[in-house]
PDB file of N, CA and C in Angstrom:
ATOM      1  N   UNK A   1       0.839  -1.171   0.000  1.00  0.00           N
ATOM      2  CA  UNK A   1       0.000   0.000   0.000  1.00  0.00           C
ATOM      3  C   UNK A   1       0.885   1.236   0.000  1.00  0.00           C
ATOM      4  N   UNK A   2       0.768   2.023  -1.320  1.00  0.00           N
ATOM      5  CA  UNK A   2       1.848   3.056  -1.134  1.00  0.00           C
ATOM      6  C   UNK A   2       0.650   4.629  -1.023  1.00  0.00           C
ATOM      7  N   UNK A   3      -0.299   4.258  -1.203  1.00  0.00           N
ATOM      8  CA  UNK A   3      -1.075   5.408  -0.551  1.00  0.00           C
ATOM      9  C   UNK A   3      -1.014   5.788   0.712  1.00  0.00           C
ATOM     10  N   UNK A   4      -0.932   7.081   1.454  1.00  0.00           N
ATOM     11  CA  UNK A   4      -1.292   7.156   2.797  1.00  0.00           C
ATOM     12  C   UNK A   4      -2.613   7.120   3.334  1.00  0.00           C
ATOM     13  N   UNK A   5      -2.615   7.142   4.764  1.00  0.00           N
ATOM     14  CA  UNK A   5      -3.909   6.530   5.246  1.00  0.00           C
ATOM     15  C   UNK A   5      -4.715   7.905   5.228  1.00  0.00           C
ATOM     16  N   UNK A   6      -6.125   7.629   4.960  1.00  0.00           N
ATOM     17  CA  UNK A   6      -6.719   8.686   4.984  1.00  0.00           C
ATOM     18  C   UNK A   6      -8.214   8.143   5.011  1.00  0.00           C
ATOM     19  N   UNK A   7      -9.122   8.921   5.601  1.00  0.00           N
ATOM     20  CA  UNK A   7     -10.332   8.385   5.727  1.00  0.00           C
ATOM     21  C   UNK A   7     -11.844   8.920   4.770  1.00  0.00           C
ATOM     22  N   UNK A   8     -12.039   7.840   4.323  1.00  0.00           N
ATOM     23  CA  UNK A   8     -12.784   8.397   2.927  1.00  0.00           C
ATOM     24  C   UNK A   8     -14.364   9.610   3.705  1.00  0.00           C
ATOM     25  N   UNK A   9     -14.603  10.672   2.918  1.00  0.00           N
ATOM     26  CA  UNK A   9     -15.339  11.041   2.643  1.00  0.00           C
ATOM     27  C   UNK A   9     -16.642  10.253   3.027  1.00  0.00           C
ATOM     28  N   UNK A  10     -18.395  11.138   3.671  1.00  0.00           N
ATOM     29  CA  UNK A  10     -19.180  10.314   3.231  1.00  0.00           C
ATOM     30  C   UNK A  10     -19.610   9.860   1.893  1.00  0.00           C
ATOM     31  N   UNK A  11     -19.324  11.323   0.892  1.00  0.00           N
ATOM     32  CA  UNK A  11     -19.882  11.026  -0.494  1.00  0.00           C
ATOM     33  C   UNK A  11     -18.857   9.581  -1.434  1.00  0.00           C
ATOM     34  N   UNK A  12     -17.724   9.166  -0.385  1.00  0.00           N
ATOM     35  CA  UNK A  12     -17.491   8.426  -1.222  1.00  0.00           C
ATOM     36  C   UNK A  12     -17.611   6.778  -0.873  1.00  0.00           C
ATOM     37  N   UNK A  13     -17.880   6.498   0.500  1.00  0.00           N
ATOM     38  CA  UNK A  13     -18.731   5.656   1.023  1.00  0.00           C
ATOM     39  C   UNK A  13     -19.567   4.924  -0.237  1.00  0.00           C
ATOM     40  N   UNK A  14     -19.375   3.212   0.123  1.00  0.00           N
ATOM     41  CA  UNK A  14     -20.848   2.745  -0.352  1.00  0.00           C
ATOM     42  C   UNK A  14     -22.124   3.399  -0.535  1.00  0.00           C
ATOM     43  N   UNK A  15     -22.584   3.001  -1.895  1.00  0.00           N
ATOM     44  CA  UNK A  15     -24.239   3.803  -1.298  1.00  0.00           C
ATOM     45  C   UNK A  15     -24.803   3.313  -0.029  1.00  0.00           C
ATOM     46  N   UNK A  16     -24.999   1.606   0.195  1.00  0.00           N
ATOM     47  CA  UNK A  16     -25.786   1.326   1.042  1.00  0.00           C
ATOM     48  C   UNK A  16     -25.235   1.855   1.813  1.00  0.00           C
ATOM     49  N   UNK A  17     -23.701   2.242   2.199  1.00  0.00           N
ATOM     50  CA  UNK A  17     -23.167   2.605   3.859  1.00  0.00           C
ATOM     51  C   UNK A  17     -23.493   4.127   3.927  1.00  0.00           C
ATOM     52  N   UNK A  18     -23.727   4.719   3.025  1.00  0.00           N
ATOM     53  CA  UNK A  18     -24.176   6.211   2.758  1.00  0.00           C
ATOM     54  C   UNK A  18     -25.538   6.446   3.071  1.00  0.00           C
ATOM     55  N   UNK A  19     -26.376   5.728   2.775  1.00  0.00           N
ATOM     56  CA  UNK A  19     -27.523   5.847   2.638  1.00  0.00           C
ATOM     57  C   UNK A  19     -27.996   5.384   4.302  1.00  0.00           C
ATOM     58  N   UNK A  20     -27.921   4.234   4.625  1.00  0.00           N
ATOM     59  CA  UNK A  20     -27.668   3.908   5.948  1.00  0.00           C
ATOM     60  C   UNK A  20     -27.378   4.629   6.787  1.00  0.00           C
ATOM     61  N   UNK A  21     -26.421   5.414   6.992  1.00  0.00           N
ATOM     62  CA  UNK A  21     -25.828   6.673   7.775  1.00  0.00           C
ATOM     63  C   UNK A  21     -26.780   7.565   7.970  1.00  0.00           C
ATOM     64  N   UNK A  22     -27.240   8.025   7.107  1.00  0.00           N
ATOM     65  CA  UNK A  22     -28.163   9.327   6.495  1.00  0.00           C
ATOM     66  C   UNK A  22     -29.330   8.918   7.349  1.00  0.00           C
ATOM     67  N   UNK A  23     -29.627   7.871   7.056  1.00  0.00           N
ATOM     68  CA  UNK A  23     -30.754   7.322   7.876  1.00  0.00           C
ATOM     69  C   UNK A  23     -30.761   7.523   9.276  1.00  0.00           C
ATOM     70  N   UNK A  24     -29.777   6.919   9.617  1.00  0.00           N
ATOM     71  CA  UNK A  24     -29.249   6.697  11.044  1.00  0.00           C
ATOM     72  C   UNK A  24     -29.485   8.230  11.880  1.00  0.00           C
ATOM     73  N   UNK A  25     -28.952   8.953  10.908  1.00  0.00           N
ATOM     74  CA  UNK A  25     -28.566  10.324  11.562  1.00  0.00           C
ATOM     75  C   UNK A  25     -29.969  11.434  11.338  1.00  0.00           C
ATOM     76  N   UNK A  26     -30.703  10.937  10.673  1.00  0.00           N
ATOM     77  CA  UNK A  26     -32.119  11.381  10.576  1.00  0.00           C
ATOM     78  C   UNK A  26     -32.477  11.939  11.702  1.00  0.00           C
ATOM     79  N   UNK A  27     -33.164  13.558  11.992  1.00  0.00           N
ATOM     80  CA  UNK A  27     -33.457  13.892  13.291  1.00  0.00           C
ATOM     81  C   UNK A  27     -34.428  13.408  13.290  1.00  0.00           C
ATOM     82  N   UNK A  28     -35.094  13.598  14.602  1.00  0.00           N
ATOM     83  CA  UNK A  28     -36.786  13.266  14.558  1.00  0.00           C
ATOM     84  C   UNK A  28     -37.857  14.542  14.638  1.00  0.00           C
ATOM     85  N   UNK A  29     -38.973  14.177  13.870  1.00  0.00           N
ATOM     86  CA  UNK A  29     -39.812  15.268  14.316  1.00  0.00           C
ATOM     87  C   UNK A  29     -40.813  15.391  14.780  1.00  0.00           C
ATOM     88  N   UNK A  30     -41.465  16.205  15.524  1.00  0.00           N
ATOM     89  CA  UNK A  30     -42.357  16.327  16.508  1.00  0.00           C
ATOM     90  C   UNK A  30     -42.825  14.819  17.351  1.00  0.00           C
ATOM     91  N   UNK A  31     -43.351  14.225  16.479  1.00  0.00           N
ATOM     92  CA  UNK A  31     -44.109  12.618  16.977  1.00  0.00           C
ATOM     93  C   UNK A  31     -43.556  11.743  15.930  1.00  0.00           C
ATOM     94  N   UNK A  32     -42.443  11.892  16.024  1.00  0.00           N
ATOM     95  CA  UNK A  32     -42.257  10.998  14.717  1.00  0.00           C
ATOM     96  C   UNK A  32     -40.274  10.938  15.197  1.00  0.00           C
ATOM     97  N   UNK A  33     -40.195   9.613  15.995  1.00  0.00           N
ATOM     98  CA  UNK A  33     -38.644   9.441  16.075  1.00  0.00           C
ATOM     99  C   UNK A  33     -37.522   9.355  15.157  1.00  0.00           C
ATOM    100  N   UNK A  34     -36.489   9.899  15.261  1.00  0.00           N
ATOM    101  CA  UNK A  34     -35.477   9.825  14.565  1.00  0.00           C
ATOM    102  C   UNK A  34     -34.707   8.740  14.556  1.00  0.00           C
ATOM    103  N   UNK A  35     -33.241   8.927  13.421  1.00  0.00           N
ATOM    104  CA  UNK A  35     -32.922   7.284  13.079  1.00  0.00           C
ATOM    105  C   UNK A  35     -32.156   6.990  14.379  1.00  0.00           C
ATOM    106  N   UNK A  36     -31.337   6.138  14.349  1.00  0.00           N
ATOM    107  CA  UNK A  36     -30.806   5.381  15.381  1.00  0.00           C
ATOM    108  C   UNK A  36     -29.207   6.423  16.215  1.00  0.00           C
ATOM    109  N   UNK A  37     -28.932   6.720  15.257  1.00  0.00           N
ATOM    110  CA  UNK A  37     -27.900   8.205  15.841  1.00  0.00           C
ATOM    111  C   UNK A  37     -28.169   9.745  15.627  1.00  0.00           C
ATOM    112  N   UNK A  38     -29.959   9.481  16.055  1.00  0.00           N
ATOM    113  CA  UNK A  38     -30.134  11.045  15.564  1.00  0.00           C
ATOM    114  C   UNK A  38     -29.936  11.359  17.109  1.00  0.00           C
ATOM    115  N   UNK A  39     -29.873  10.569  18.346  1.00  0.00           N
ATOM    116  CA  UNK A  39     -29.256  11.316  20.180  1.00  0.00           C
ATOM    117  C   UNK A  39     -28.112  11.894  19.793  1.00  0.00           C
ATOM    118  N   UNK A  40     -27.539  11.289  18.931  1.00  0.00           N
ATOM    119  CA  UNK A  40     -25.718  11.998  18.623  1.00  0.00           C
ATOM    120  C   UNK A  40     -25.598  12.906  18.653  1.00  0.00           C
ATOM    121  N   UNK A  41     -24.900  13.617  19.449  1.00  0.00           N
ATOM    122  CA  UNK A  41     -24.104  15.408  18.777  1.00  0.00           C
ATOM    123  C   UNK A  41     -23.575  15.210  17.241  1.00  0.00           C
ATOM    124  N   UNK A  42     -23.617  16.625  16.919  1.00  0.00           N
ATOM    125  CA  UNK A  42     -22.511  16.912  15.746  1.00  0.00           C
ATOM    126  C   UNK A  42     -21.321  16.142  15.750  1.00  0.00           C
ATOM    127  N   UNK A  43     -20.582  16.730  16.793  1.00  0.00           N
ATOM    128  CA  UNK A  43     -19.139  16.066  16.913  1.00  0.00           C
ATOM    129  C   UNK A  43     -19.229  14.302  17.079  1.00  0.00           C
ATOM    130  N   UNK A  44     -19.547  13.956  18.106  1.00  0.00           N
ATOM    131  CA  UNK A  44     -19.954  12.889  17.779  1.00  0.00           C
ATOM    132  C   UNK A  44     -19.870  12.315  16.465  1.00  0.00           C
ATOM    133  N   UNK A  45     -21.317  12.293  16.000  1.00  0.00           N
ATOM    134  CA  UNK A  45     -21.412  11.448  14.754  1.00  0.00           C
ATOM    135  C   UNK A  45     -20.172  12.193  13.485  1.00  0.00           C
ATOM    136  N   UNK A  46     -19.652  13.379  13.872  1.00  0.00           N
ATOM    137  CA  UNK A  46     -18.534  13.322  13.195  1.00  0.00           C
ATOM    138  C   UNK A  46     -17.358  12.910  13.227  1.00  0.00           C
ATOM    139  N   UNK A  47     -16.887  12.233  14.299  1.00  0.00           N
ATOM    140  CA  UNK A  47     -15.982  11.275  14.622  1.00  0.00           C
ATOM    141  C   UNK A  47     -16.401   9.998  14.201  1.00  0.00           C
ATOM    142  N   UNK A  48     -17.320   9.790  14.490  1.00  0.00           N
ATOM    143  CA  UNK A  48     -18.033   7.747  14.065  1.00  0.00           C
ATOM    144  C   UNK A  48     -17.967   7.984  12.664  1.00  0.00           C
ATOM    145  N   UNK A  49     -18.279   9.102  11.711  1.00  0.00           N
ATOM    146  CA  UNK A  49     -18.363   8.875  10.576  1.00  0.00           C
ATOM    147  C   UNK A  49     -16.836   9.302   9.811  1.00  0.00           C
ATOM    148  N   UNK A  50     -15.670   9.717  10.871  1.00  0.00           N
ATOM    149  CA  UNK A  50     -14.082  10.031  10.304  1.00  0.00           C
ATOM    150  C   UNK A  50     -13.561   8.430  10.248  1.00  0.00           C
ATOM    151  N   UNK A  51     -13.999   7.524  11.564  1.00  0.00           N
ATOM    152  CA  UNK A  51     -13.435   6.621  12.205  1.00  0.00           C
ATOM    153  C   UNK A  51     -14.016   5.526  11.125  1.00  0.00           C
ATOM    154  N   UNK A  52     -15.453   5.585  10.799  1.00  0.00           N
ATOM    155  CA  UNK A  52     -15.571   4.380   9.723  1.00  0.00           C
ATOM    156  C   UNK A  52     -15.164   4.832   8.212  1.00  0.00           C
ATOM    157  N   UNK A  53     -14.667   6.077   8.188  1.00  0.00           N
ATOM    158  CA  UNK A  53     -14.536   6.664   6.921  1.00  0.00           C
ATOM    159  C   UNK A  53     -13.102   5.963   6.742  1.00  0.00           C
ATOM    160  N   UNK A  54     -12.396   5.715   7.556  1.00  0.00           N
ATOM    161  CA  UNK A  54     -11.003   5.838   8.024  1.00  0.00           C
ATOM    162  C   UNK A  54     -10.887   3.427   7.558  1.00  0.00           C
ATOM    163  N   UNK A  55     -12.238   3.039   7.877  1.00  0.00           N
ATOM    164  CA  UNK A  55     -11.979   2.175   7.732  1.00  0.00           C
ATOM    165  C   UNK A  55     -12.069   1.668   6.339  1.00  0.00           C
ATOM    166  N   UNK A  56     -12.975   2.367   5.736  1.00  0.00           N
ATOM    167  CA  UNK A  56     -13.224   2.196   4.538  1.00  0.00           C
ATOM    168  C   UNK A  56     -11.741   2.803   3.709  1.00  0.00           C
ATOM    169  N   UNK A  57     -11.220   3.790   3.753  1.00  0.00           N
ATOM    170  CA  UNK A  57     -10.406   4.505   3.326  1.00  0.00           C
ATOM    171  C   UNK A  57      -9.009   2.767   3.627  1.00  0.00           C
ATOM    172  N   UNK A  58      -9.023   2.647   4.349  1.00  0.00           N
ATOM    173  CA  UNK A  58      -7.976   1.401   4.939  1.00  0.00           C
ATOM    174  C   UNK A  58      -8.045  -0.139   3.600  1.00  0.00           C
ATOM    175  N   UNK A  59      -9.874   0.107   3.232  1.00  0.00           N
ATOM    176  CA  UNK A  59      -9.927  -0.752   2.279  1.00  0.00           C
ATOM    177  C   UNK A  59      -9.738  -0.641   1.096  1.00  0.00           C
ATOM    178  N   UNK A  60      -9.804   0.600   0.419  1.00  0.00           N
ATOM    179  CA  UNK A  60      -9.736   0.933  -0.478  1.00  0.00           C
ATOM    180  C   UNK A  60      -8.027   0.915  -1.169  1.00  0.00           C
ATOM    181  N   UNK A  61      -7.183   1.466  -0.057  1.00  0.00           N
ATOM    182  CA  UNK A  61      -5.940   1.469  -0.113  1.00  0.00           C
ATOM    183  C   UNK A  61      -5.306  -0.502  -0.292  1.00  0.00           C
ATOM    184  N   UNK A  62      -5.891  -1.288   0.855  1.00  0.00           N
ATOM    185  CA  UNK A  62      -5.590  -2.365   0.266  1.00  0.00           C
ATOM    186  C   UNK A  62      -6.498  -3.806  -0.816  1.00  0.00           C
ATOM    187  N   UNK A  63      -7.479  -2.733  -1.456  1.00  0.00           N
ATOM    188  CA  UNK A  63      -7.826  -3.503  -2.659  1.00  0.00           C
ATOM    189  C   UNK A  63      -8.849  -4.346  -1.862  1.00  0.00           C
ATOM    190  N   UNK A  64      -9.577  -4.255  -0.732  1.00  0.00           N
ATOM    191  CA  UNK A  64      -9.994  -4.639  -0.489  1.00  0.00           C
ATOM    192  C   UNK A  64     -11.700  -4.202  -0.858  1.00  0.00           C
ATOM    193  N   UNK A  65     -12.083  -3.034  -1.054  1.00  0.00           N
ATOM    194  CA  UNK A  65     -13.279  -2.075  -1.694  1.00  0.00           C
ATOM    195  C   UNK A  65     -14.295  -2.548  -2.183  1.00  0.00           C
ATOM    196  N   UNK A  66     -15.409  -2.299  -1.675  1.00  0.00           N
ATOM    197  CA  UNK A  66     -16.378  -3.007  -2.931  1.00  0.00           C
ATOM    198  C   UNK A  66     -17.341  -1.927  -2.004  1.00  0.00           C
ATOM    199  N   UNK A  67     -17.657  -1.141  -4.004  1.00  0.00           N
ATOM    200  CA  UNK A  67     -18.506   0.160  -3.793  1.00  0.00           C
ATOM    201  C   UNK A  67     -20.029  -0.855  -3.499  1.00  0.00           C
ATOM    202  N   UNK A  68     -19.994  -1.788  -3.909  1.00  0.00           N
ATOM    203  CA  UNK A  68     -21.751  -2.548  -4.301  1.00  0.00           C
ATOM    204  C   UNK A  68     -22.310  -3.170  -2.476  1.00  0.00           C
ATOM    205  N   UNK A  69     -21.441  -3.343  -2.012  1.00  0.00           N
ATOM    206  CA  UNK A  69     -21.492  -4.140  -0.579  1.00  0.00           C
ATOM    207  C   UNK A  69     -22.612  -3.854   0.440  1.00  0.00           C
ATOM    208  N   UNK A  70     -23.386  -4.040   0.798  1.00  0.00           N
ATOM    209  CA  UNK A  70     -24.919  -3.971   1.834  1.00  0.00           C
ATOM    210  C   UNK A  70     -24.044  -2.856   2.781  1.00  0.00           C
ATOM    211  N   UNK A  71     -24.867  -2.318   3.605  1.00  0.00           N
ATOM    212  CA  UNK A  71     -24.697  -1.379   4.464  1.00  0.00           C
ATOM    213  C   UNK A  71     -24.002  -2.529   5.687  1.00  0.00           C
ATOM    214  N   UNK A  72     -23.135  -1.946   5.987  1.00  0.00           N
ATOM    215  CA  UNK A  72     -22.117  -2.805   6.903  1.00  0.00           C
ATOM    216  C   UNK A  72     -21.070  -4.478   6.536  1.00  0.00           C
ATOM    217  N   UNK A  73     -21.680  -4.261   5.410  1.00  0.00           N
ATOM    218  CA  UNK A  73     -20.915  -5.660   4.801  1.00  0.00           C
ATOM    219  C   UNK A  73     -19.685  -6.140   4.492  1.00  0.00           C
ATOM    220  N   UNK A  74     -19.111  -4.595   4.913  1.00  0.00           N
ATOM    221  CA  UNK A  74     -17.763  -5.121   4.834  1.00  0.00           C
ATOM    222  C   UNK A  74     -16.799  -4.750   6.036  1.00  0.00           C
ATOM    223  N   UNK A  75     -17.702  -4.982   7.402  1.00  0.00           N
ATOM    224  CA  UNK A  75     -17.218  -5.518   8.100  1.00  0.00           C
ATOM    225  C   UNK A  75     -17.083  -7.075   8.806  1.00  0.00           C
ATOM    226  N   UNK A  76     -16.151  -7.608   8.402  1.00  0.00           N
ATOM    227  CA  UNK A  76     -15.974  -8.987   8.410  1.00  0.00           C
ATOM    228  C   UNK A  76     -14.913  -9.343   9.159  1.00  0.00           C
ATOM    229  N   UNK A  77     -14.666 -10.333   9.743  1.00  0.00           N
ATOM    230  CA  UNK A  77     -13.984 -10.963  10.183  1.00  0.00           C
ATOM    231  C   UNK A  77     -12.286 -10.632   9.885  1.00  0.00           C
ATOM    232  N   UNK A  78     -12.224 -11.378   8.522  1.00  0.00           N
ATOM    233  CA  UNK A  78     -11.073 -10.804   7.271  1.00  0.00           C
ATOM    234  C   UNK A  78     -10.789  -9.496   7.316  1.00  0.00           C
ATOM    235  N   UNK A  79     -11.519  -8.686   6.947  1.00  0.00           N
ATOM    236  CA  UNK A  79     -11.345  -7.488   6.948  1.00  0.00           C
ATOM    237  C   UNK A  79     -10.943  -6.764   8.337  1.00  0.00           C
ATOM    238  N   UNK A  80     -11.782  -6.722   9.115  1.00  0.00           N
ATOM    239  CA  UNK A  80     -11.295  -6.434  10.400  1.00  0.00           C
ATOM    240  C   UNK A  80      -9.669  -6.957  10.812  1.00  0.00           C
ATOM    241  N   UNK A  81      -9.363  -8.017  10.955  1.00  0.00           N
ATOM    242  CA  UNK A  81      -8.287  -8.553  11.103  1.00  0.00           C
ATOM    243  C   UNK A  81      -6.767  -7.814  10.322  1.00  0.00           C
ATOM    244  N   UNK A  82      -7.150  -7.629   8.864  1.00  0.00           N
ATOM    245  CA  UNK A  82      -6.154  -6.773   8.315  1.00  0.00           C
ATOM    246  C   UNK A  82      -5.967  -5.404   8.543  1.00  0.00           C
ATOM    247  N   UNK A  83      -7.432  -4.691   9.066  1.00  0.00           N
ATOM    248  CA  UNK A  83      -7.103  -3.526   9.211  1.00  0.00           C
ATOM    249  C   UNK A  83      -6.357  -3.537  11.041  1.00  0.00           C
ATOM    250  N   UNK A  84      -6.861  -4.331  11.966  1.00  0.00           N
ATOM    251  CA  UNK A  84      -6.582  -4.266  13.082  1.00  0.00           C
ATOM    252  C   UNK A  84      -4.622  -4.188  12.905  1.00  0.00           C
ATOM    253  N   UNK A  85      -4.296  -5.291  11.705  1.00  0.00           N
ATOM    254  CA  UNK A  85      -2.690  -5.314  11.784  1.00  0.00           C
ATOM    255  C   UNK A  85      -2.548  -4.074  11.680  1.00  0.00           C
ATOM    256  N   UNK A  86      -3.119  -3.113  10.463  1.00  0.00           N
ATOM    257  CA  UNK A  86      -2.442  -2.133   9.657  1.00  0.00           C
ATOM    258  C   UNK A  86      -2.247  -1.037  11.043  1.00  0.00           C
ATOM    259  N   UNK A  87      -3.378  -0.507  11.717  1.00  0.00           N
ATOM    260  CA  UNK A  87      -3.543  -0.055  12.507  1.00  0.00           C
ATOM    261  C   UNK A  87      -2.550   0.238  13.657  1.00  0.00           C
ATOM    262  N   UNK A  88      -1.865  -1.075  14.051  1.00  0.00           N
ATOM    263  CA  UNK A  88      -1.066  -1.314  15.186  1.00  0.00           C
ATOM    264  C   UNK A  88       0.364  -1.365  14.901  1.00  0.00           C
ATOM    265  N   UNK A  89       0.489  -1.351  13.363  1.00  0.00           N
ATOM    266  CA  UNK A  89       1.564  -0.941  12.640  1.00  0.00           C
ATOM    267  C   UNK A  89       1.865   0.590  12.666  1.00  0.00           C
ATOM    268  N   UNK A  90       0.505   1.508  12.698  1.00  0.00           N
ATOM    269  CA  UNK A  90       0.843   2.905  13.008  1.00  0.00           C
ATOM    270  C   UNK A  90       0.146   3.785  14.229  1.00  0.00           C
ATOM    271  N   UNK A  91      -0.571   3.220  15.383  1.00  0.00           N
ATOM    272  CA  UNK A  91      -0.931   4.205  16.428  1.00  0.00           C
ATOM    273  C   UNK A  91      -1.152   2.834  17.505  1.00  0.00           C
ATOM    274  N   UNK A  92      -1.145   4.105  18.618  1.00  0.00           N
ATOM    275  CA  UNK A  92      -0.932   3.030  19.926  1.00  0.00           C
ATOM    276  C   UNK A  92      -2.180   2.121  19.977  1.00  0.00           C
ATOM    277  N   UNK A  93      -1.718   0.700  20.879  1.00  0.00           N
ATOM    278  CA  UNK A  93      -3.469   0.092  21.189  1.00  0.00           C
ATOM    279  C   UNK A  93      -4.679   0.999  21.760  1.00  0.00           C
ATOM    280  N   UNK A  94      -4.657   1.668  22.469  1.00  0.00           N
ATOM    281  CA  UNK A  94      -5.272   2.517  23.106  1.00  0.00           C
ATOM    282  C   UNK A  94      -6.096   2.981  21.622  1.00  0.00           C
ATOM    283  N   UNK A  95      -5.254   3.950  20.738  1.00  0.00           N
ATOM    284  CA  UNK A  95      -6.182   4.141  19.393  1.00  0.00           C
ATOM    285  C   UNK A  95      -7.072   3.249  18.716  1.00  0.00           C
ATOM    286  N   UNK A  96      -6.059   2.517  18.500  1.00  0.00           N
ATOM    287  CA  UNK A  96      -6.610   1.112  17.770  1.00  0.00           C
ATOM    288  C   UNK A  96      -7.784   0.568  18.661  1.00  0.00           C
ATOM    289  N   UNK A  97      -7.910   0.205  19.870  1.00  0.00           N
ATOM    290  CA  UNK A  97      -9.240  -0.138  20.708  1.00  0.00           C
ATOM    291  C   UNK A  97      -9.914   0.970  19.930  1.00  0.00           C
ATOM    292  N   UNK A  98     -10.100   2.410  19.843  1.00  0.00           N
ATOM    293  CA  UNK A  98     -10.780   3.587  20.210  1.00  0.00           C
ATOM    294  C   UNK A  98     -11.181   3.383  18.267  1.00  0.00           C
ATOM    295  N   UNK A  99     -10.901   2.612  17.501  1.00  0.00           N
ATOM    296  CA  UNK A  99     -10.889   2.991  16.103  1.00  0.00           C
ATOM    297  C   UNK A  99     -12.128   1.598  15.771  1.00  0.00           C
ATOM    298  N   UNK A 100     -11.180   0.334  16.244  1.00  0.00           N
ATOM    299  CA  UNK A 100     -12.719  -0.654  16.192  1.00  0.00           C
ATOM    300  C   UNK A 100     -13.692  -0.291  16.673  1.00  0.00           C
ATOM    301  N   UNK A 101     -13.638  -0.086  17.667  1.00  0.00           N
ATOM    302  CA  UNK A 101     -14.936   0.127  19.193  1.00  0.00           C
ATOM    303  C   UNK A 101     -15.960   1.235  18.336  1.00  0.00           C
ATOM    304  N   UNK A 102     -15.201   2.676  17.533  1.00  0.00           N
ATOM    305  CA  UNK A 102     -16.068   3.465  16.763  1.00  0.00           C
ATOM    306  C   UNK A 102     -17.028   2.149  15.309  1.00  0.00           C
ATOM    307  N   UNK A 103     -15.807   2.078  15.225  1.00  0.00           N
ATOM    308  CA  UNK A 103     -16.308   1.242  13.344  1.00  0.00           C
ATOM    309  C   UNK A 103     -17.411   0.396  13.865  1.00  0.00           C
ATOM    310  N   UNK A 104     -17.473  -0.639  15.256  1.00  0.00           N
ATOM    311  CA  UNK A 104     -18.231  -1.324  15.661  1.00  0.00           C
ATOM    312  C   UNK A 104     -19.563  -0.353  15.742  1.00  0.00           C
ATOM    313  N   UNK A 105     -19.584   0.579  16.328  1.00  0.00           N
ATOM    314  CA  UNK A 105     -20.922   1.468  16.504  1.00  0.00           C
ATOM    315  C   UNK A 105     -21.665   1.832  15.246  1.00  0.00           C
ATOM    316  N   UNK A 106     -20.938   2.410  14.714  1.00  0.00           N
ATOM    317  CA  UNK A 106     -20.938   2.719  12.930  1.00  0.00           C
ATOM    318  C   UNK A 106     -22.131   1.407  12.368  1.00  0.00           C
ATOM    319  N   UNK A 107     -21.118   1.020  12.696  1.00  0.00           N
ATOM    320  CA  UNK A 107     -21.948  -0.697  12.177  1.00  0.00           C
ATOM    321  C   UNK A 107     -23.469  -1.406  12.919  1.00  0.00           C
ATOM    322  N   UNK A 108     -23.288  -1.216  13.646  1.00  0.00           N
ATOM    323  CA  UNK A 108     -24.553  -1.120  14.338  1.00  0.00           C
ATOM    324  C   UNK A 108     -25.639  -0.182  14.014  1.00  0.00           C
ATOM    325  N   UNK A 109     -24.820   0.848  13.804  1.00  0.00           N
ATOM    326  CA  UNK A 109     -25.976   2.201  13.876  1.00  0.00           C
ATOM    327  C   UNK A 109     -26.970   1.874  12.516  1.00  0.00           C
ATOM    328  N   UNK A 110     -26.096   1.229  11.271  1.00  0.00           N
ATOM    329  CA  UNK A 110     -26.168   0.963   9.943  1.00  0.00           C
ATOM    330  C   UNK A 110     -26.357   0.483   9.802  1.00  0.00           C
ATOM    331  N   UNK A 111     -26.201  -1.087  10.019  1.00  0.00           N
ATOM    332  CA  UNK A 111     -26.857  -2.737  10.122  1.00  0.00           C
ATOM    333  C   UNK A 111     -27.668  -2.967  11.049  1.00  0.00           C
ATOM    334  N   UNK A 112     -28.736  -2.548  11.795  1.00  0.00           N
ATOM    335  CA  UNK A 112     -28.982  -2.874  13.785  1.00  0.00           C
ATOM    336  C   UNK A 112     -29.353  -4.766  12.992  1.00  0.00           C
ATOM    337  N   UNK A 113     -30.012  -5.279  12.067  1.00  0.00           N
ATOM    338  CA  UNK A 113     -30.035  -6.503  12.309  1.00  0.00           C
ATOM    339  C   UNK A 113     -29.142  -7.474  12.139  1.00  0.00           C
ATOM    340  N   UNK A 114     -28.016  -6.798  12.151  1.00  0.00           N
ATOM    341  CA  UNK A 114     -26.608  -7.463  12.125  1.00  0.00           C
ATOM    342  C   UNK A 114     -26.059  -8.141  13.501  1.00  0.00           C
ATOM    343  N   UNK A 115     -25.527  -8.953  13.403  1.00  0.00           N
ATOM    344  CA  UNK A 115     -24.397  -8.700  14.670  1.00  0.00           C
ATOM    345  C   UNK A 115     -22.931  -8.862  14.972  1.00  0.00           C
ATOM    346  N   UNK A 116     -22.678  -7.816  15.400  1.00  0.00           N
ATOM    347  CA  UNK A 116     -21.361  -7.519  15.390  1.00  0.00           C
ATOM    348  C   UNK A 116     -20.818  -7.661  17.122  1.00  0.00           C
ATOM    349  N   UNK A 117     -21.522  -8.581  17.661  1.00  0.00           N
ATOM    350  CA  UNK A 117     -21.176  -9.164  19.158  1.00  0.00           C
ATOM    351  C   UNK A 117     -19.798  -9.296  19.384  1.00  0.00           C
ATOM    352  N   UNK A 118     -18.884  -9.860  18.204  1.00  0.00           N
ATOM    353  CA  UNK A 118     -17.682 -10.463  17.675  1.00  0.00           C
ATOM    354  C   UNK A 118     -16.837  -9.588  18.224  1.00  0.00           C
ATOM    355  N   UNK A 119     -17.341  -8.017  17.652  1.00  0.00           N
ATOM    356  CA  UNK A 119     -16.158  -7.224  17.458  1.00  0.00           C
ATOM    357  C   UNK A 119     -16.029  -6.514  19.099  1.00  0.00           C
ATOM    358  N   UNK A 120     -16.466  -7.080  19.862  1.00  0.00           N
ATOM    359  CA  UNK A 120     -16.214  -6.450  21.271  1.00  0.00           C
ATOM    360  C   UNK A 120     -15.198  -6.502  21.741  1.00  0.00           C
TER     361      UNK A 120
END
């Protein structure tokens, strides 16, 4: 990987992981609840969305990418595992806990009938 690390954009996100998000982050109105990270602050959901941007950005760099993939689908096992190396190759565990633990939420927020129990 001779790109540096960098964390993709939402517009360049999967649709489903784009679209998903959007959802997620939906306020609510009057009688009518919002999506699943519309409690979030700004900052907040702008960190969860640097931190999974960051993971996606991780895939893209190693060919791992797939624009077509379901909303959370490419968090996997595999995948996780390579980015966890790449990760610990450049920031302390402490980050690296603080970088899954986001992507895990992300993923949740985006998949809820998923489960990502695994990634605890």
């Amino acid at each position: 990987m001779h790109e540096p690390p960098r964390s993709l954009s939402l517009s360049e996100w999967p649709e489903a992981d784009c679209r998903a998000w959007q959802e997620a982050c939906r306020p609510g109105l009057r009688l009518k609840r919002g999506g699943l990270a519309s409690h979030l602050g700004a900052i907040s959901r702008e960190d969860y969305e640097h931190r999974y941007g960051a993971f996606l950005g991780f895939l893209r760099r190693a060919n791992r990418f797939r624009a077509d993939a379901a909303a959370a689908g490419q968090v996997t096992s595999v995948n996780i595992d390579a980015y966890l190396a790449d990760l610990k190759s450049r920031v302390s565990s402490v980050t690296a806990y603080n970088c899954i633990s986001k992507l895990r939420r992300v993923a949740c927020l985006i998949a809820p009938g998923a489960d990502f129990g695994w990634l605890s």
